[in-house]
C-alpha atoms as a PDB file:
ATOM      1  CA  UNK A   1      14.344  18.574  -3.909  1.00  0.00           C
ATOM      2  CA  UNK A   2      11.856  20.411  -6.759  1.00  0.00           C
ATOM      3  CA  UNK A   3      11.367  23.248  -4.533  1.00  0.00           C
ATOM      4  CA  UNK A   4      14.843  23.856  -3.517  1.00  0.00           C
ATOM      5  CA  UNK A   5      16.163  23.569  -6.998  1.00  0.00           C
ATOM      6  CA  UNK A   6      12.900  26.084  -8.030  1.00  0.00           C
ATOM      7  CA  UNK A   7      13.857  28.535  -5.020  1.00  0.00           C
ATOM      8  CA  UNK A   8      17.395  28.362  -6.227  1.00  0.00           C
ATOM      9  CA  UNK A   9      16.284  29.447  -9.706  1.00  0.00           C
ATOM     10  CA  UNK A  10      14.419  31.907  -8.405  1.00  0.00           C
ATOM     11  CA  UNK A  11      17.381  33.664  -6.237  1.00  0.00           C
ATOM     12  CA  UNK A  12      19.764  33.119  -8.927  1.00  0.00           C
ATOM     13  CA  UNK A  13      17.480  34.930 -11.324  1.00  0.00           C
ATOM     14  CA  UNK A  14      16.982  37.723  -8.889  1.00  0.00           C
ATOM     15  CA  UNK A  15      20.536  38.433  -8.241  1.00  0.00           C
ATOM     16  CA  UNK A  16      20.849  38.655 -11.934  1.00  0.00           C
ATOM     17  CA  UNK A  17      18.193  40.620 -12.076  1.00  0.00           C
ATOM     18  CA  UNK A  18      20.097  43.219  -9.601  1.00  0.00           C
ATOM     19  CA  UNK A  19      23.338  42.804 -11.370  1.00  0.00           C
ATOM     20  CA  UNK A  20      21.585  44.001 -14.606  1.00  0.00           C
ATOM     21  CA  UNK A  21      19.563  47.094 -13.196  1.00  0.00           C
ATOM     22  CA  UNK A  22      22.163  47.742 -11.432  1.00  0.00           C
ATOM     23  CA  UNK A  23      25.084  48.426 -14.444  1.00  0.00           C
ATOM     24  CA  UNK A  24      22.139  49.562 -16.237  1.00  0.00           C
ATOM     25  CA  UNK A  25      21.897  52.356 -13.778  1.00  0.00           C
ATOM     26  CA  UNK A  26      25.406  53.188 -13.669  1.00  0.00           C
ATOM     27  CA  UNK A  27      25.504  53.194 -17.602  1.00  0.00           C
ATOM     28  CA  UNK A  28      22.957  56.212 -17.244  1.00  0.00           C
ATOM     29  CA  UNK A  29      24.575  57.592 -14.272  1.00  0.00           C
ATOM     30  CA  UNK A  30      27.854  57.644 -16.417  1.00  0.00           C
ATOM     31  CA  UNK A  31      26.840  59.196 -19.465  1.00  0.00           C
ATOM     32  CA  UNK A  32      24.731  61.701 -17.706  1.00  0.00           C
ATOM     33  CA  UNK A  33      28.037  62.700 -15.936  1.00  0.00           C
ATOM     34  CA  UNK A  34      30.349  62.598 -19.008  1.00  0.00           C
ATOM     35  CA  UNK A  35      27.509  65.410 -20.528  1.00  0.00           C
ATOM     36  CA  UNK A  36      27.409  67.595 -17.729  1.00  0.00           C
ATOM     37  CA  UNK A  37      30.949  67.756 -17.309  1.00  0.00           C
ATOM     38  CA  UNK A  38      31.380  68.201 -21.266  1.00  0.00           C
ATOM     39  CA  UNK A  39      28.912  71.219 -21.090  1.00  0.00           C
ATOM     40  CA  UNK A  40      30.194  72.604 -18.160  1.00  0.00           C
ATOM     41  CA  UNK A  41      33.716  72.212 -19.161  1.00  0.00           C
ATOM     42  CA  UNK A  42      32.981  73.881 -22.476  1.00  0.00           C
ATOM     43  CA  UNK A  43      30.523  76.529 -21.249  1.00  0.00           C
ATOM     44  CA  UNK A  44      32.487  77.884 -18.566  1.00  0.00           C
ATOM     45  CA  UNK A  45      34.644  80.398 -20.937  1.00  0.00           C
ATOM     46  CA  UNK A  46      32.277  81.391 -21.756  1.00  0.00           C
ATOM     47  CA  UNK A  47      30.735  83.346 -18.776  1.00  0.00           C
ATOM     48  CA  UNK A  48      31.244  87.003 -18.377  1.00  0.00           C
ATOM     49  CA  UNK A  49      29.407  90.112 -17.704  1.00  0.00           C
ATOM     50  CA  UNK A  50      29.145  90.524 -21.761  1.00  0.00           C
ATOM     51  CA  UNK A  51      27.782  87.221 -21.938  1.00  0.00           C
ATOM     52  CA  UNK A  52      24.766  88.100 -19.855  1.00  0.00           C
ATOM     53  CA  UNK A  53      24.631  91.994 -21.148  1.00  0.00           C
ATOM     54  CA  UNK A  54      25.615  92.484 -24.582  1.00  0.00           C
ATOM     55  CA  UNK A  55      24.454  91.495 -27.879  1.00  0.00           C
ATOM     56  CA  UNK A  56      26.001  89.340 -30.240  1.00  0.00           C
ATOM     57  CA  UNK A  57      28.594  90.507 -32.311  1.00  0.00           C
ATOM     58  CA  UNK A  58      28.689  90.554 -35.777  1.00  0.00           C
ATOM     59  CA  UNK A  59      30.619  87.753 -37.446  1.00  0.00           C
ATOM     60  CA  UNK A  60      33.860  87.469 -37.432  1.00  0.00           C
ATOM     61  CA  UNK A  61      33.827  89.935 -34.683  1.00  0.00           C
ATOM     62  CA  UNK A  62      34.798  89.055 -31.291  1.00  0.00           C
ATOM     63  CA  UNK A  63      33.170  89.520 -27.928  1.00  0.00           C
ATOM     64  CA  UNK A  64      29.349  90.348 -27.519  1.00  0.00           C
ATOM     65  CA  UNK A  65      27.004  88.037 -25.507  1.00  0.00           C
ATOM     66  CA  UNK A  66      23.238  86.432 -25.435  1.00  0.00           C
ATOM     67  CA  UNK A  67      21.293  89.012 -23.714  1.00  0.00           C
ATOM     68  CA  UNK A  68      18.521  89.786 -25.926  1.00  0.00           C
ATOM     69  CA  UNK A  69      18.555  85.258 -26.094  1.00  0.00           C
ATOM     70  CA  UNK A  70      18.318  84.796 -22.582  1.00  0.00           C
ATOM     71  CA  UNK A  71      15.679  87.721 -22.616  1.00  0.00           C
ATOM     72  CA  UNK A  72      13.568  86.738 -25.439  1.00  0.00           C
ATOM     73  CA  UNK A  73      13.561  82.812 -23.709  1.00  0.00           C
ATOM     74  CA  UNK A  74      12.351  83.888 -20.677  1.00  0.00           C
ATOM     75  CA  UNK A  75       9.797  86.515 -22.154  1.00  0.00           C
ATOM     76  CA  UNK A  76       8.545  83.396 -24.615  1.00  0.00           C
ATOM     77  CA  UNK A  77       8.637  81.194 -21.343  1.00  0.00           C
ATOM     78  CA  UNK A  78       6.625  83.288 -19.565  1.00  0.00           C
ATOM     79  CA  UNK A  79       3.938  84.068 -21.768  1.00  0.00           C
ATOM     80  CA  UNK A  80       3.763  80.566 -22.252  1.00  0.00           C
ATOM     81  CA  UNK A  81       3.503  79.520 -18.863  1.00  0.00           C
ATOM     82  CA  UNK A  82       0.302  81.870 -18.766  1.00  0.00           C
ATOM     83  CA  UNK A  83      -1.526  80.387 -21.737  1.00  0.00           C
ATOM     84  CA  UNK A  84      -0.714  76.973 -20.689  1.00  0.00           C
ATOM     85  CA  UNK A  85      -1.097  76.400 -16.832  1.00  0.00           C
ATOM     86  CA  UNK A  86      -4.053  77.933 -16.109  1.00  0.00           C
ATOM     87  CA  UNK A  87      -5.693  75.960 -19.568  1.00  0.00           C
ATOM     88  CA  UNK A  88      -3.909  72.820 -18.069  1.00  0.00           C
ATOM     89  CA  UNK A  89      -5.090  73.344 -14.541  1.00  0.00           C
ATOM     90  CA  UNK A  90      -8.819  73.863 -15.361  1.00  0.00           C
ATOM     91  CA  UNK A  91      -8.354  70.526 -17.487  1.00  0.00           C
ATOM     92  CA  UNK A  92      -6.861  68.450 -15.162  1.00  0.00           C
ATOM     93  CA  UNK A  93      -9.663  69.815 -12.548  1.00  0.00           C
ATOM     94  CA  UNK A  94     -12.595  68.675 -15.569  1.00  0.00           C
ATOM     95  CA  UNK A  95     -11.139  65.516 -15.421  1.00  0.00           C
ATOM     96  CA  UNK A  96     -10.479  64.892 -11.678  1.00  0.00           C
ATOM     97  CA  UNK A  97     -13.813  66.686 -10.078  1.00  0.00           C
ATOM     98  CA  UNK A  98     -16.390  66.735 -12.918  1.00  0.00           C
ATOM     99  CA  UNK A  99     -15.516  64.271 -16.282  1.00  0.00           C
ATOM    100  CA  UNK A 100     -14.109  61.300 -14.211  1.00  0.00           C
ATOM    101  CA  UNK A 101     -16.481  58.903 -15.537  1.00  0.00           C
ATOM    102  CA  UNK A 102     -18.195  60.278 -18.613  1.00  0.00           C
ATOM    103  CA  UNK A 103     -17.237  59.775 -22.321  1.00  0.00           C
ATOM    104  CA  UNK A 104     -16.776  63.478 -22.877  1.00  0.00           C
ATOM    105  CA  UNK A 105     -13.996  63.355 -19.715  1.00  0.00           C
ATOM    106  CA  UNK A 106     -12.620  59.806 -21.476  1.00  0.00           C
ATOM    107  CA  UNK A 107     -11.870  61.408 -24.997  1.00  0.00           C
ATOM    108  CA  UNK A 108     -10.080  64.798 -23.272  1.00  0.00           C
ATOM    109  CA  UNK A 109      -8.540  62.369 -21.077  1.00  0.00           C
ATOM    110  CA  UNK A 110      -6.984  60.447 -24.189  1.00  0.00           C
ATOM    111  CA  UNK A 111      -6.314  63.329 -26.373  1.00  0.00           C
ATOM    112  CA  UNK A 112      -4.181  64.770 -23.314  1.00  0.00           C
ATOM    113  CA  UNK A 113      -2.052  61.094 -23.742  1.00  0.00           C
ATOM    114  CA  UNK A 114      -2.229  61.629 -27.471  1.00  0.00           C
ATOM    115  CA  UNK A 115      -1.002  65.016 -27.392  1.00  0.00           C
ATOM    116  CA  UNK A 116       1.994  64.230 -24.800  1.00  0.00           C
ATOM    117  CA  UNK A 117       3.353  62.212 -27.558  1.00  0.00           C
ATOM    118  CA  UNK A 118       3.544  64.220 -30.417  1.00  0.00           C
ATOM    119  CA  UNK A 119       7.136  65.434 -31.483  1.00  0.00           C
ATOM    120  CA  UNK A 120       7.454  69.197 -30.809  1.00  0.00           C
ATOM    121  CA  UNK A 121       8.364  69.538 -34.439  1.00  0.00           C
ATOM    122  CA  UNK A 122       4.862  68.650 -35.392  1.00  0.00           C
ATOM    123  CA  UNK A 123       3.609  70.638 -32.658  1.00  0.00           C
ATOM    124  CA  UNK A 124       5.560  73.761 -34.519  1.00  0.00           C
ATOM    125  CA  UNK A 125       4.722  73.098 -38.028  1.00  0.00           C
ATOM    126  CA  UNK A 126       1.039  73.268 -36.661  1.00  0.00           C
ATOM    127  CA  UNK A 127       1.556  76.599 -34.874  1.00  0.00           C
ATOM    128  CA  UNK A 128       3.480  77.715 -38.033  1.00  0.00           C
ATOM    129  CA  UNK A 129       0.652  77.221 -40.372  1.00  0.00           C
ATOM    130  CA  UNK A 130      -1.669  78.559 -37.879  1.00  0.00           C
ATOM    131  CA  UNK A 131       0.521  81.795 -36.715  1.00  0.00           C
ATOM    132  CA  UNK A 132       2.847  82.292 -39.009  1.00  0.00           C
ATOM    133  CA  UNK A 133       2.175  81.611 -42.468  1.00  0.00           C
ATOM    134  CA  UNK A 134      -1.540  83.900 -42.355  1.00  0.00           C
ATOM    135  CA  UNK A 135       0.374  87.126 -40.726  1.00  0.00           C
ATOM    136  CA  UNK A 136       4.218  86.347 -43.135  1.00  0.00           C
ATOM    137  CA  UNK A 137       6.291  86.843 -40.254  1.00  0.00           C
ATOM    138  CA  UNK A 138       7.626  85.014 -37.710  1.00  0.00           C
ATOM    139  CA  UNK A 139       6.616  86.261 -33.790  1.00  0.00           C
ATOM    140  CA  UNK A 140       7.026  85.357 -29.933  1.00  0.00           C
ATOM    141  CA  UNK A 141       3.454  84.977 -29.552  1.00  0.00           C
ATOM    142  CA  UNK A 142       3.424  81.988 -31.723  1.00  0.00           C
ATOM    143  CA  UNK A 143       6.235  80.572 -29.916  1.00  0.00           C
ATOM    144  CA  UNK A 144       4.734  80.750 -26.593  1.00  0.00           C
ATOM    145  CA  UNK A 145       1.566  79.345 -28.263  1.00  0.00           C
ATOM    146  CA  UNK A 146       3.484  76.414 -29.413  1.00  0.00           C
ATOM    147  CA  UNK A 147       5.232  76.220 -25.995  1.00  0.00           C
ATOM    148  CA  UNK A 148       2.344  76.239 -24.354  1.00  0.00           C
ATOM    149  CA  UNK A 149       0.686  73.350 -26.454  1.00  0.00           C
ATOM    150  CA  UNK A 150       3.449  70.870 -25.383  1.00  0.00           C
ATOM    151  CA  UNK A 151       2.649  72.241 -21.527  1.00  0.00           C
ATOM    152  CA  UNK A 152      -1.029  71.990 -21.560  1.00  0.00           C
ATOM    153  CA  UNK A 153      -0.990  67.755 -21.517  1.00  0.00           C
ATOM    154  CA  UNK A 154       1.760  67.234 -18.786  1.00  0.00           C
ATOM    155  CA  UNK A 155      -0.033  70.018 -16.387  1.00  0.00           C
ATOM    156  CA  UNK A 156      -3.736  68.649 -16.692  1.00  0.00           C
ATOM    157  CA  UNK A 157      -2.393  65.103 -16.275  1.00  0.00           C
ATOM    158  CA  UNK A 158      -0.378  66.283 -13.353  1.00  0.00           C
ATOM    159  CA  UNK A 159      -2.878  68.328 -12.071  1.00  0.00           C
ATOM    160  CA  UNK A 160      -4.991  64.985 -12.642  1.00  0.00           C
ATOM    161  CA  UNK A 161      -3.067  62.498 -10.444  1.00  0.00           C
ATOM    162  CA  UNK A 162      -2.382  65.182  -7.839  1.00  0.00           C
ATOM    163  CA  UNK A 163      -6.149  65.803  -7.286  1.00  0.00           C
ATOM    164  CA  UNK A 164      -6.904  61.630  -7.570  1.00  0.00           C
ATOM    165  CA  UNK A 165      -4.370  61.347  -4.576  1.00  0.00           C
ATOM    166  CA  UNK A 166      -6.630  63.901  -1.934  1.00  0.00           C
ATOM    167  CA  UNK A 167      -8.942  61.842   0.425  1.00  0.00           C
ATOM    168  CA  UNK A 168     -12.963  61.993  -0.787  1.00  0.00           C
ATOM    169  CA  UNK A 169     -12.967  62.828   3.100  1.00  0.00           C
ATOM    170  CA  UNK A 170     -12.154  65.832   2.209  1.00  0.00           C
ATOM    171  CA  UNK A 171     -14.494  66.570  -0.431  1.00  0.00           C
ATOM    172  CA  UNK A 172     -17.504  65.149   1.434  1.00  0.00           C
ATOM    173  CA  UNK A 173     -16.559  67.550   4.508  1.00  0.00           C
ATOM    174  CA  UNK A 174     -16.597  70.524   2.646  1.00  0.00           C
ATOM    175  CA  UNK A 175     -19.413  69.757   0.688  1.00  0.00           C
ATOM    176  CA  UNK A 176     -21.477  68.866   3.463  1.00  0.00           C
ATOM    177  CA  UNK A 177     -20.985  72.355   5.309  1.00  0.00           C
ATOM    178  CA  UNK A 178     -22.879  74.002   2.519  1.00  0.00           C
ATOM    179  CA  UNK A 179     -19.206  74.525   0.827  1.00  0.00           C
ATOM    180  CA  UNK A 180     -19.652  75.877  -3.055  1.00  0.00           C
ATOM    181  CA  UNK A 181     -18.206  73.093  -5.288  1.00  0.00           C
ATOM    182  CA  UNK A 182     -15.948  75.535  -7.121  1.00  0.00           C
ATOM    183  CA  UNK A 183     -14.929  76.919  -3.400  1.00  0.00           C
ATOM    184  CA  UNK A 184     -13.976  73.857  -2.158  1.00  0.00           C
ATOM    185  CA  UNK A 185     -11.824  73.247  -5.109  1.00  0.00           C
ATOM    186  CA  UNK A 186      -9.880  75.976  -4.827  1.00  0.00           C
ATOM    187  CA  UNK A 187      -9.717  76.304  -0.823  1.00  0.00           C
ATOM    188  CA  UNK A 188      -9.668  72.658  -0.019  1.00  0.00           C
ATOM    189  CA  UNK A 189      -8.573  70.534  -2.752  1.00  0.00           C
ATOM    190  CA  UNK A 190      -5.710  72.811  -4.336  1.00  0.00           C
ATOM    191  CA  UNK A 191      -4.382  73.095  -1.054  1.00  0.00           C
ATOM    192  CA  UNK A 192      -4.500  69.420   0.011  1.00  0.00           C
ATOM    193  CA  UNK A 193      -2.152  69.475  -3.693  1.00  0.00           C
ATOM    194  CA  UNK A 194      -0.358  72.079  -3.703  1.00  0.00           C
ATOM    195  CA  UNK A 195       3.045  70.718  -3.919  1.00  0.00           C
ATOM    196  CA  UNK A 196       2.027  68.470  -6.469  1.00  0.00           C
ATOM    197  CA  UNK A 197       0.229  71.018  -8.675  1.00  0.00           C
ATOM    198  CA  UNK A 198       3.827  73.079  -8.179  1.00  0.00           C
ATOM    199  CA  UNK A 199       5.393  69.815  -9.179  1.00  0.00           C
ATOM    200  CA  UNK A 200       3.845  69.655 -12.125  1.00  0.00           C
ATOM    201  CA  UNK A 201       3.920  73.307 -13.132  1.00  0.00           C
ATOM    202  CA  UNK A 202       7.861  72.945 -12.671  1.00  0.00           C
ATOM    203  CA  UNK A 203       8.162  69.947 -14.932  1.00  0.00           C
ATOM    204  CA  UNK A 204       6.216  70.947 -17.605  1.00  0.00           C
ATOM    205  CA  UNK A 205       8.452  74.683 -17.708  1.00  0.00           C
ATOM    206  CA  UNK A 206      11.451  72.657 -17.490  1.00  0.00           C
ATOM    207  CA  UNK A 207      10.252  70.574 -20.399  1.00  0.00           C
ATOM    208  CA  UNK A 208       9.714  73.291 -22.769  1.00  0.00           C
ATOM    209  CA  UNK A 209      12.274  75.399 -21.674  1.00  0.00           C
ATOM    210  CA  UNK A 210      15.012  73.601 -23.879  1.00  0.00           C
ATOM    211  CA  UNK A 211      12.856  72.782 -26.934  1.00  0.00           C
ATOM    212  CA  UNK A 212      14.364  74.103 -30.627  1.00  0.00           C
ATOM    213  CA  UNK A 213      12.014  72.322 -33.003  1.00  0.00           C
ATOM    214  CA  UNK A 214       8.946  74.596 -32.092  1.00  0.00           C
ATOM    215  CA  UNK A 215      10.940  77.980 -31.898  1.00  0.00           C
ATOM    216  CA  UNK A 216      12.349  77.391 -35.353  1.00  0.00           C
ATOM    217  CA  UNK A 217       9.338  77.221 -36.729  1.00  0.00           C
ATOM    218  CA  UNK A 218       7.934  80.388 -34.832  1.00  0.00           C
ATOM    219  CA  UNK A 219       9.475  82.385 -33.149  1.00  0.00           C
ATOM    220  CA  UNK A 220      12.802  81.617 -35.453  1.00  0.00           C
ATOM    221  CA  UNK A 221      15.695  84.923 -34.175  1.00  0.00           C
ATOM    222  CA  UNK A 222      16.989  87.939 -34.154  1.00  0.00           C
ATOM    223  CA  UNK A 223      20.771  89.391 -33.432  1.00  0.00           C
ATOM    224  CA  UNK A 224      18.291  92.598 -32.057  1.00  0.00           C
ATOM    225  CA  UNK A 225      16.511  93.123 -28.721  1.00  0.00           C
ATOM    226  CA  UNK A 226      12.899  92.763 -28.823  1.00  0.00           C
ATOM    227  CA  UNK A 227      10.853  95.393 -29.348  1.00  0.00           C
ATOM    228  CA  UNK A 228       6.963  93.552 -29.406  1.00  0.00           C
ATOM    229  CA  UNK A 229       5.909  90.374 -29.586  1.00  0.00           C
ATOM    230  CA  UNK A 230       4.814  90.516 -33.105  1.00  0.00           C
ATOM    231  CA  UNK A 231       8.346  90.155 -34.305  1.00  0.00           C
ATOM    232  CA  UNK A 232      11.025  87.314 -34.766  1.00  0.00           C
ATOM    233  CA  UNK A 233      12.408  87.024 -31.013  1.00  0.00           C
ATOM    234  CA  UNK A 234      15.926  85.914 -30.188  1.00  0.00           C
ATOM    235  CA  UNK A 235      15.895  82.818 -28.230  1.00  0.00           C
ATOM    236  CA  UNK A 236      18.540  80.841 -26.636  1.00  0.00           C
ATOM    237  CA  UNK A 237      17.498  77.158 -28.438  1.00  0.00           C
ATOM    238  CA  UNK A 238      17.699  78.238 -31.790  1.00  0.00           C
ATOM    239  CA  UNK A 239      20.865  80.715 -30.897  1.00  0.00           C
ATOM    240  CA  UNK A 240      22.392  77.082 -30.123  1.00  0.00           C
ATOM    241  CA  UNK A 241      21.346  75.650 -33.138  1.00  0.00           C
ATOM    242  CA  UNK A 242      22.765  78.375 -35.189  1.00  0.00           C
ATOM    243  CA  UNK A 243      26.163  79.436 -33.048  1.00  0.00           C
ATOM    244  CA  UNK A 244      26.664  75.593 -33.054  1.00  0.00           C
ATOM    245  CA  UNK A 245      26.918  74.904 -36.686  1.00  0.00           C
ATOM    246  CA  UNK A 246      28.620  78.230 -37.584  1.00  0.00           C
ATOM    247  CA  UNK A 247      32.388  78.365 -39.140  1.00  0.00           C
ATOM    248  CA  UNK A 248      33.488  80.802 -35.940  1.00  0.00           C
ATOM    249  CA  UNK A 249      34.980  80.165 -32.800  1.00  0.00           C
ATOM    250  CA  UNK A 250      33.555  82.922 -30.573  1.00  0.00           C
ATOM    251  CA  UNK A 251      29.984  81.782 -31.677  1.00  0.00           C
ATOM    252  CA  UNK A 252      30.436  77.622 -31.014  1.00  0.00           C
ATOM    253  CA  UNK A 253      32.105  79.261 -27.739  1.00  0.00           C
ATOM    254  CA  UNK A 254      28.851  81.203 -26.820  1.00  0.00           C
ATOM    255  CA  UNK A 255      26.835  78.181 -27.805  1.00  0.00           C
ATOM    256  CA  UNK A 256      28.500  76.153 -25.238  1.00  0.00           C
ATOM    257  CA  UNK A 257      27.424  78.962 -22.711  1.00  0.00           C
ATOM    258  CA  UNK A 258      24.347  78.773 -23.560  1.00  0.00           C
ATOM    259  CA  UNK A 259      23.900  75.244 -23.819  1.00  0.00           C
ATOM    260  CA  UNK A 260      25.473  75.140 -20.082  1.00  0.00           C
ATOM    261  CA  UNK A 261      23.332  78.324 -18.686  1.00  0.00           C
ATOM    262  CA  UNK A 262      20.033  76.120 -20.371  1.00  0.00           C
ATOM    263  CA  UNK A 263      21.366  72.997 -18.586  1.00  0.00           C
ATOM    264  CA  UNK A 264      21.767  74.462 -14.951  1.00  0.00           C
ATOM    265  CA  UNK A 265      18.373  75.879 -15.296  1.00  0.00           C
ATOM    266  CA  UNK A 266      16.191  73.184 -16.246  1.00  0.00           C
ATOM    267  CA  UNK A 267      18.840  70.800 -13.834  1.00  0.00           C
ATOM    268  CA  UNK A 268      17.421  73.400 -11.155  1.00  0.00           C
ATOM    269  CA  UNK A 269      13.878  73.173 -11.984  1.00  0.00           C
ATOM    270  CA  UNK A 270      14.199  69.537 -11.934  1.00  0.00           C
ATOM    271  CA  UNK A 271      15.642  69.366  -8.509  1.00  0.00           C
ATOM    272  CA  UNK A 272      12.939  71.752  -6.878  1.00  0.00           C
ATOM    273  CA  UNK A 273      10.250  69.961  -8.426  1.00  0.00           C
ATOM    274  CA  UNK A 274      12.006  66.126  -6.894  1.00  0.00           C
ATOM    275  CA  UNK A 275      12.293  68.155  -3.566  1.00  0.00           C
ATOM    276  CA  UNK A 276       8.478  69.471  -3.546  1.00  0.00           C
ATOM    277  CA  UNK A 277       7.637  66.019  -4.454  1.00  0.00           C
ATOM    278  CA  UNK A 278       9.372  64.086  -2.441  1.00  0.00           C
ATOM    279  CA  UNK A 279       8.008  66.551   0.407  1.00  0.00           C
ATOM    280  CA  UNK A 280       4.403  66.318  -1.190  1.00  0.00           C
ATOM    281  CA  UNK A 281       4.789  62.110  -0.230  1.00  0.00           C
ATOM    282  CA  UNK A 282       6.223  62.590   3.199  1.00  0.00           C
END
């Protein structure tokens, strides 16, 4: 009679269990909706052939676009992505092939946690003072520097895992051919990862690619298109933050379209990393 009554317990609690995750999901599912159809809804109008190839108007004058914004994001994303995926890359192979079980390897491994959790804003303040503040001006190099700070933990921890997951098989076959060590980490092992490695590439762009804390800090704006990287650079985060809280129409309206052309790239990014991934474990 004990047991039944403790197996009865137990179902009961599962099903409650299921009942919970399960509007717990649907909570998340909802309100991820409700924003997507808010920014879409909103953003929309917005979309025109100015929007993509003009630059913004003056205020209180209608029309213009985000060009030089959508320019100077990807031009600050790029240069970011090259500082910070190769750096992350050679990390993450330090820790996986070479620093696995030394104290050196152990206190890179935990500064790469560390730094995952620090607030971008810190991240830019530190960039700020380092970049900004010795040269007085405000540039996209220290952007992408900052950028590519926040990208450097989630691609060596990423690169990491992905590397942890390839059979020692592997290793031991290449190595026993006469196979240089740095050879067979680029021929065998990044190979046996590569969808992984892409994974994590993806992720850590699509993190960065909507962060306003660091940018205001660094690379701060400009209603101009950019002419070096030693200058303030439009981008489309801060554009946001400033169209947003401005007293005109036209400007919250090309907020919203940027806010929506942000949100259906990193959405995109997000879905071909899931698909690589989900490949990578087939």
């Amino acid at each position: 009679m004990k047991k039944a009554d403790n197996a009865r317990r137990r179902e009961t609690l599962d099903i409650a269990m299921r009942v919970v995750s399960g509007a717990a999901s649907l909570i998340g599912i909802f309100f991820l909706g409700w924003i997507l159809w808010t920014v879409a809804r909103q953003g929309l109008a917005a979309f025109n052939i100015d929007f993509f190839t003009e630059l913004p108007a003056p205020p209180g004058v209608e029309g213009g676009g985000l060009a030089n914004a959508i320019a100077g994001t990807a031009i600050i994303t790029l240069l970011a992505t090259l500082m910070g995926v190769p750096l992350g890359l050679f990390t993450g192979v330090y820790l996986s092939e070479f620093g696995k079980s030394t104290r050196f390897g152990g206190m890179v491994r935990f500064t790469m946690n560390i730094t995952m959790g620090v607030p971008s804003i810190i991240v830019g303040l530190f960039v700020y003072t380092l970049l900004v503040l010795p040269f007085k001006h405000f540039s996209a190099y220290a952007g992408a520097v900052a950028l590519a700070i926040i990208m450097l933990p989630v691609v060596a921890r990423t690169t990491e895992d992905m590397l942890n997951l390839v059979p020692n098989a592997l290793r031991e076959s290449a190595l026993a051919i006469g196979m240089p060590r740095w050879r067979m980490i680029i021929a065998i092992l990044f190979r046996a990862a590569r969808s992984g490695l892409l994974t994590g590439i993806l992720l850590a762009v699509a993190r960065v690619s909507g962060e306003t804390a660091p940018l205001l800090f660094t690379a701060m704006s400009s209603p101009y298109w950019m002419k070096g990287l030693a200058e303030p650079t439009a981008n489309l985060t801060v554009t946001i933050f400033n169209y947003a809280m401005s007293p005109f129409d036209d400007w919250k309206q090309l907020a919203w379209g940027a806010s929506l052309f942000i949100m259906a790239t990193v959405l995109g990014v997000n879905i071909l990393a899931r698909t690589l991934l989900r490949e990578r474990t087939k």
